[in-house]
Every structure is written in C-alpha cells, then in structure tokens.
N, C-alpha and C. Protein backbone atom coordinates (compact mmCIF):
# COMPACT_ATOMS: atom_id res chain seq x y z
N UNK A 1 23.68 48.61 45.08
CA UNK A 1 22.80 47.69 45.75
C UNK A 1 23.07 47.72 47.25
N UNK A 2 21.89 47.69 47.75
CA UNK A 2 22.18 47.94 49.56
C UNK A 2 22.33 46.62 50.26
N UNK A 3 22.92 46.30 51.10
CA UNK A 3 23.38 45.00 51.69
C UNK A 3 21.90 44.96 52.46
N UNK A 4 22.28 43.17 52.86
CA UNK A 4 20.79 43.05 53.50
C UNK A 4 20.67 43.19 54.82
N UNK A 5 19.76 43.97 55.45
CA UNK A 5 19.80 44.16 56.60
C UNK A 5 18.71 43.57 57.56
N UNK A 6 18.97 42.26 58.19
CA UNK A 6 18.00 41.72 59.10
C UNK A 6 17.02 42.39 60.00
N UNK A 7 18.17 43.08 60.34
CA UNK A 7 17.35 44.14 62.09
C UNK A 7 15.64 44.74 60.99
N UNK A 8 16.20 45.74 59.88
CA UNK A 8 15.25 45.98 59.36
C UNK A 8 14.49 45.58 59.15
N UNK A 9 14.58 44.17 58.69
CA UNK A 9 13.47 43.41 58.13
C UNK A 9 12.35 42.69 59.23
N UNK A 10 13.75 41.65 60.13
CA UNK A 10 12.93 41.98 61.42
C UNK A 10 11.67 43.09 61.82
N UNK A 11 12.29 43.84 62.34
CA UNK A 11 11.59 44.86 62.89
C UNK A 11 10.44 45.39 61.84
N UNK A 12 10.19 45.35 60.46
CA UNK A 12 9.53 45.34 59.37
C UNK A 12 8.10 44.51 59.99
N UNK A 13 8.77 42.83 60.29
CA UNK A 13 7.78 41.72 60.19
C UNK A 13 6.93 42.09 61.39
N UNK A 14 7.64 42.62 62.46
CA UNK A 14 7.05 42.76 64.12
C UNK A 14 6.57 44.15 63.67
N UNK A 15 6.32 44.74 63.14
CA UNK A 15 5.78 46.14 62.75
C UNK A 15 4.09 45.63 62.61
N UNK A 16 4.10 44.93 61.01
CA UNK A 16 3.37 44.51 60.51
C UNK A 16 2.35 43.52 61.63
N UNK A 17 3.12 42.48 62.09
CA UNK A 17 2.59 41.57 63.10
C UNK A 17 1.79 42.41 64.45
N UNK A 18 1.98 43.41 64.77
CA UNK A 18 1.48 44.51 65.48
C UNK A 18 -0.01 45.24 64.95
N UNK A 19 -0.01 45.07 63.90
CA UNK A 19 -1.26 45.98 63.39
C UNK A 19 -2.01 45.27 62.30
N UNK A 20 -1.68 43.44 62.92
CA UNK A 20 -2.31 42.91 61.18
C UNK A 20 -3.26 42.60 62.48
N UNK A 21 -4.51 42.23 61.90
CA UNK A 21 -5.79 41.62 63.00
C UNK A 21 -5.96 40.34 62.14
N UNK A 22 -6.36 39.61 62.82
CA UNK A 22 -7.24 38.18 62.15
C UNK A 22 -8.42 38.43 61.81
N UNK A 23 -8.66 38.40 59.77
CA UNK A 23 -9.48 39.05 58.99
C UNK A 23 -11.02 37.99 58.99
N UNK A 24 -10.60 36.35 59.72
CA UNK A 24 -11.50 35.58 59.41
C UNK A 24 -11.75 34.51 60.81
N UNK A 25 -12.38 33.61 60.00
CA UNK A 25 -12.82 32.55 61.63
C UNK A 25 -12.96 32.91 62.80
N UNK A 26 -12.71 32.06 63.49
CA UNK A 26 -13.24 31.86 65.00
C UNK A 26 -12.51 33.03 65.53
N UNK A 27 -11.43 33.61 65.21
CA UNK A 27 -11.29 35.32 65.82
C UNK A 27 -11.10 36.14 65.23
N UNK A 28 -11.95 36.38 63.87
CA UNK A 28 -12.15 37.00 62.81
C UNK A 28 -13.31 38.26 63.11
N UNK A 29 -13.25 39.23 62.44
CA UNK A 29 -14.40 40.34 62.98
C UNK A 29 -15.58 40.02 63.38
N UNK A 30 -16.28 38.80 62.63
CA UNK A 30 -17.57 38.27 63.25
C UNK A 30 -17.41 37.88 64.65
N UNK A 31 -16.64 37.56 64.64
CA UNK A 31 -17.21 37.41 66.74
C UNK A 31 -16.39 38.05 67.49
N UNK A 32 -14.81 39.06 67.21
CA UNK A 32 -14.45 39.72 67.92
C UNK A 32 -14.36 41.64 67.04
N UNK A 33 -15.64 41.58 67.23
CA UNK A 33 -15.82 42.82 66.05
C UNK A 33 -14.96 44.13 66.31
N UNK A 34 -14.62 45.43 66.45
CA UNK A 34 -14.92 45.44 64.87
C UNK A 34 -13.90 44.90 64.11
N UNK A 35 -12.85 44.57 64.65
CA UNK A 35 -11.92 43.97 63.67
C UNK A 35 -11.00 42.70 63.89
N UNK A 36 -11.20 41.98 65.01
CA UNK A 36 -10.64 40.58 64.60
C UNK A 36 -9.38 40.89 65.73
N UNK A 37 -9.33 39.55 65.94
CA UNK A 37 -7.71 39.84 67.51
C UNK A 37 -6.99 39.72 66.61
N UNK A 38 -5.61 40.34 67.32
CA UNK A 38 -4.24 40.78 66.73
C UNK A 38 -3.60 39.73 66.77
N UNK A 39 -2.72 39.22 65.67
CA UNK A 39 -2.10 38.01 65.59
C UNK A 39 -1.76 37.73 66.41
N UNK A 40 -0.91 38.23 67.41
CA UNK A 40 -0.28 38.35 68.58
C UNK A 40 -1.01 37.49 69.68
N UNK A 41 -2.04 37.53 69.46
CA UNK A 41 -3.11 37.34 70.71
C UNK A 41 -3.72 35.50 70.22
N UNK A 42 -3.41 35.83 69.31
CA UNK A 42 -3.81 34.33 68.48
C UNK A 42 -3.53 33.13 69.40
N UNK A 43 -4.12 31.88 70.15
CA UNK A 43 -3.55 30.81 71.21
C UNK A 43 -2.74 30.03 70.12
N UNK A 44 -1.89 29.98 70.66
CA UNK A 44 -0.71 28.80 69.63
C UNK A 44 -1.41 27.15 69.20
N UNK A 45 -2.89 26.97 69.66
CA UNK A 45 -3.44 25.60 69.38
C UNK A 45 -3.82 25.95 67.85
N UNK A 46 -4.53 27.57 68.22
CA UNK A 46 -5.34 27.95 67.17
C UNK A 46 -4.35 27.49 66.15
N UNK A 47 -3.28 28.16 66.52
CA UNK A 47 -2.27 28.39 64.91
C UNK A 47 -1.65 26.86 64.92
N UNK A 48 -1.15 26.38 65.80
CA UNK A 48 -1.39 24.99 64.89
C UNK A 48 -2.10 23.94 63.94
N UNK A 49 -3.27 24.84 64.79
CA UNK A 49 -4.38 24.04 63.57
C UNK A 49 -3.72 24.00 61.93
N UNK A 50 -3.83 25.45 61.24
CA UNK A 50 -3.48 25.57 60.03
C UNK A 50 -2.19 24.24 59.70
N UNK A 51 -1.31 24.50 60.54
CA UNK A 51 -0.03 23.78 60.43
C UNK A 51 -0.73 21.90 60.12
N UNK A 52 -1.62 21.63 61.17
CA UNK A 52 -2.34 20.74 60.85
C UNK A 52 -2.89 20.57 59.93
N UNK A 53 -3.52 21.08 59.35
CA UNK A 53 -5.12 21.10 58.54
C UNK A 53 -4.69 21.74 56.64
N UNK A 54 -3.09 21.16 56.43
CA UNK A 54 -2.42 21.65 55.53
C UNK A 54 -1.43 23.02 54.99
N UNK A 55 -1.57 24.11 56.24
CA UNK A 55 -1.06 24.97 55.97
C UNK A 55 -1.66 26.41 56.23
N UNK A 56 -1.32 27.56 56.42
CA UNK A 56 -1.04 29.26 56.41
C UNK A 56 -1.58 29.02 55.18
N UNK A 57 -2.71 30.11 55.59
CA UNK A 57 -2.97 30.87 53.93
C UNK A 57 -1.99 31.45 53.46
N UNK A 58 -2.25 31.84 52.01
CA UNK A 58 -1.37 32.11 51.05
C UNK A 58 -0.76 33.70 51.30
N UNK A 59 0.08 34.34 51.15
CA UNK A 59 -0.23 35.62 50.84
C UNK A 59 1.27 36.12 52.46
N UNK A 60 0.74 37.24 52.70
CA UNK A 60 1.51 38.03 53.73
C UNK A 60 1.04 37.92 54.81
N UNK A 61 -0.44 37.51 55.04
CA UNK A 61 -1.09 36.99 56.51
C UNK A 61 -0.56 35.84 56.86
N UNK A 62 -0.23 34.59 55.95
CA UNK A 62 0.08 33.19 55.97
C UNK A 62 1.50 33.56 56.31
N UNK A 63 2.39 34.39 56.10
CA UNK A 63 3.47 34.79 56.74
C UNK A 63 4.08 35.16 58.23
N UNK A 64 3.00 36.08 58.17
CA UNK A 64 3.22 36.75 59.88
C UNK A 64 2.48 35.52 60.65
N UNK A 65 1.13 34.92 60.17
CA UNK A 65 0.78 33.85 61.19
C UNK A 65 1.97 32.88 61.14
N UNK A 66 2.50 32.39 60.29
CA UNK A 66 3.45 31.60 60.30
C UNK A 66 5.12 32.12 61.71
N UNK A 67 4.89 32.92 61.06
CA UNK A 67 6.06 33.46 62.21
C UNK A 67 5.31 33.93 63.69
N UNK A 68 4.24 34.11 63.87
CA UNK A 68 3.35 34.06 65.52
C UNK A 68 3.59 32.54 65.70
N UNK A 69 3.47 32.32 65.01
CA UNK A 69 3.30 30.44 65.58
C UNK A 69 4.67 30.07 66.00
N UNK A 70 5.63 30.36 64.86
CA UNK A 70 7.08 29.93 65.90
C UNK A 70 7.48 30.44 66.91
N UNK A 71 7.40 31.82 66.78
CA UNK A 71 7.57 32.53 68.06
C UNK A 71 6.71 31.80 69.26
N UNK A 72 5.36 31.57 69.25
CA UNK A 72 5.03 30.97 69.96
C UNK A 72 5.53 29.41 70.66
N UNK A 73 5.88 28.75 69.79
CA UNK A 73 6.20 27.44 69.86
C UNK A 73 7.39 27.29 70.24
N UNK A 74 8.05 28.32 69.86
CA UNK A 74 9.52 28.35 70.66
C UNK A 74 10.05 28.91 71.89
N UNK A 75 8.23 29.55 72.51
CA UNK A 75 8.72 29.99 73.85
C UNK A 75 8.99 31.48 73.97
N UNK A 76 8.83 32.26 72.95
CA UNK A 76 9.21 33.50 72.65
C UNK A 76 7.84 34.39 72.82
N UNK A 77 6.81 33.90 73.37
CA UNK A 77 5.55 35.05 73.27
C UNK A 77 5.70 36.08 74.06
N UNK A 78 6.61 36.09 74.73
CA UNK A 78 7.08 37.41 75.58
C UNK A 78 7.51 38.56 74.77
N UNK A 79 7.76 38.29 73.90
CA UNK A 79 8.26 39.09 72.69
C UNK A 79 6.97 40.45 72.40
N UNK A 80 5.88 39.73 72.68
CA UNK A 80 4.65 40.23 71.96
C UNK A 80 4.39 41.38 73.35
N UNK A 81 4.61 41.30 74.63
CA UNK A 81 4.58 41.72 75.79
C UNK A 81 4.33 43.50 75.58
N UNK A 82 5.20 43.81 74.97
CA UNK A 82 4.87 45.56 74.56
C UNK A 82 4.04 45.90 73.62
N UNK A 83 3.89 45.13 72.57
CA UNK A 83 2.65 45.13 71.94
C UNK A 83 1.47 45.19 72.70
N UNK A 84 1.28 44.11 73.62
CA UNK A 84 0.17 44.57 74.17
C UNK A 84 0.00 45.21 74.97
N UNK A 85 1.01 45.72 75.79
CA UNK A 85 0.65 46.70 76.53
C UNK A 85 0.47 48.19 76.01
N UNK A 86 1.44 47.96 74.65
CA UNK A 86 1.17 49.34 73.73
C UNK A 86 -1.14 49.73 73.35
N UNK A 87 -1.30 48.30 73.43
CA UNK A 87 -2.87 48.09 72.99
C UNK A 87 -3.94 48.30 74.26
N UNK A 88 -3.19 48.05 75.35
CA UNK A 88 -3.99 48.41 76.31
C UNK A 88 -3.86 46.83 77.25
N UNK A 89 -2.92 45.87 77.01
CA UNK A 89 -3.37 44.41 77.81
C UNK A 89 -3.92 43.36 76.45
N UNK A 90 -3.89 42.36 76.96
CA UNK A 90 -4.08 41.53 76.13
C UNK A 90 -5.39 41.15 75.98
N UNK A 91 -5.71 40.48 74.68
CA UNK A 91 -6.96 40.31 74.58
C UNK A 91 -8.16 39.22 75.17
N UNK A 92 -8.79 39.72 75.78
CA UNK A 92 -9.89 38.54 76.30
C UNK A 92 -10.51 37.92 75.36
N UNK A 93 -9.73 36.29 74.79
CA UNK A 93 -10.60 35.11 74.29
C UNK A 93 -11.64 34.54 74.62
N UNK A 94 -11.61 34.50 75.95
CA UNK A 94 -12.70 33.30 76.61
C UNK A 94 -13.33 34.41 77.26
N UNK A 95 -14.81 34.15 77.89
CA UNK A 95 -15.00 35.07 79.00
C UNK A 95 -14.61 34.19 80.11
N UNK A 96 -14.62 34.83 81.08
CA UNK A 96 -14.29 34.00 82.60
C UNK A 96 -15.20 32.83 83.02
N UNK A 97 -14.85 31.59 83.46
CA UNK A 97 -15.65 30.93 83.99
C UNK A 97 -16.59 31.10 85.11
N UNK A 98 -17.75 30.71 85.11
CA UNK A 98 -18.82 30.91 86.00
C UNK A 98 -18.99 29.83 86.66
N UNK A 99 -18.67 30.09 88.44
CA UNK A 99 -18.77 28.78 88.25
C UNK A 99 -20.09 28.69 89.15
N UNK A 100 -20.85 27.64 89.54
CA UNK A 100 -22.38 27.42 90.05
C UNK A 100 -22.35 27.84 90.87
N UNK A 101 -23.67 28.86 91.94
CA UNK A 101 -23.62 29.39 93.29
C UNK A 101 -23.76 28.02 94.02
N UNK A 102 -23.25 28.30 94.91
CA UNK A 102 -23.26 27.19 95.95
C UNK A 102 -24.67 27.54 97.11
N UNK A 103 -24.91 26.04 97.14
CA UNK A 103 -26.02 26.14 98.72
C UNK A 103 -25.28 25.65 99.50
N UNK A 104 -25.75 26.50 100.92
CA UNK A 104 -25.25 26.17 102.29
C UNK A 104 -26.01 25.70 102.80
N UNK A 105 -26.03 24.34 103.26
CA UNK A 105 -27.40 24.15 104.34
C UNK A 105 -27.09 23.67 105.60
C-alpha cells in the first residue's frame, strides 16, 4: 500500500480546477459560450451564493467549487495567477462601464 501523498493530490485538485469550466448558470456556456468560465475565474460572491442557498452541487464539481471558494475566501486567489496567464489573462465577467458622453457648453 502506497503512503498518502498530499503534494499529489494537491496538485491533482489544481490540475483538475484548471480545466473544469462552469457547466451551468449565470457563467455557464449559455452566456459565456462555448464553454462556461473556469472555476478559477468564478467572483467569490458567486460561490458564496451556493454556500448560502444550501450548498455545492453534488459530485466532483461541488468539490473543486468548494475548494475555489476557500481559496478565495482565504485570500489565496493569487494562487490561480498562472493559470491564467497559462489561458491567456483572466476572464472578462462584466463588460466595461460606459459611462454618459458629456456636454460642454
């Protein structure tokens, strides 16, 4: 039997957390097509919600979101920093604010 090895597993979860996308909702493929922002990119309100609203889905997504959220909450989103630069930059949620032309008179 092989002893347990954290680093691995670690590095396992941040593997996974790297290439899982958000499969549903508000940054789910329908509005950030073709496939949904990377957990990573997820705003930590978003993921509180669940925490709110009873819980992480079930399964291995309800996992890694679960662990984006602490990482987040604990100040650690820097973590995610090579990820996105591995992706090209991080992902644009919002578009930019517009703000009204101004008159000069």
């Amino acid at each position: 039997m092989l002893p347990y090895d954290l680093a691995a597993h670690m590095a396992a979860d941040l593997a996974d957390i790297e290439r899982t996308r958000m499969p549903f909702g508000k940054f789910g493929p329908a509005n950030y097509p073709p496939y949904g922002v990377p957990l990573y990119d997820l705003p930590a309100e978003y993921l509180g919600w669940f925490v709110k609203k009873g819980g992480f889905p079930k399964g291995r997504l309800g996992e890694l979101l679960r662990m984006v959220h602490q990482m987040k909450v604990d100040g650690s989103d820097f973590a995610f920093d090579e990820m996105r630069r591995r992706a090209g930059g991080r992902t644009v949620l919002f578009p930019p604010k517009r703000s009204a032309p101004r008159s000069f008179k």
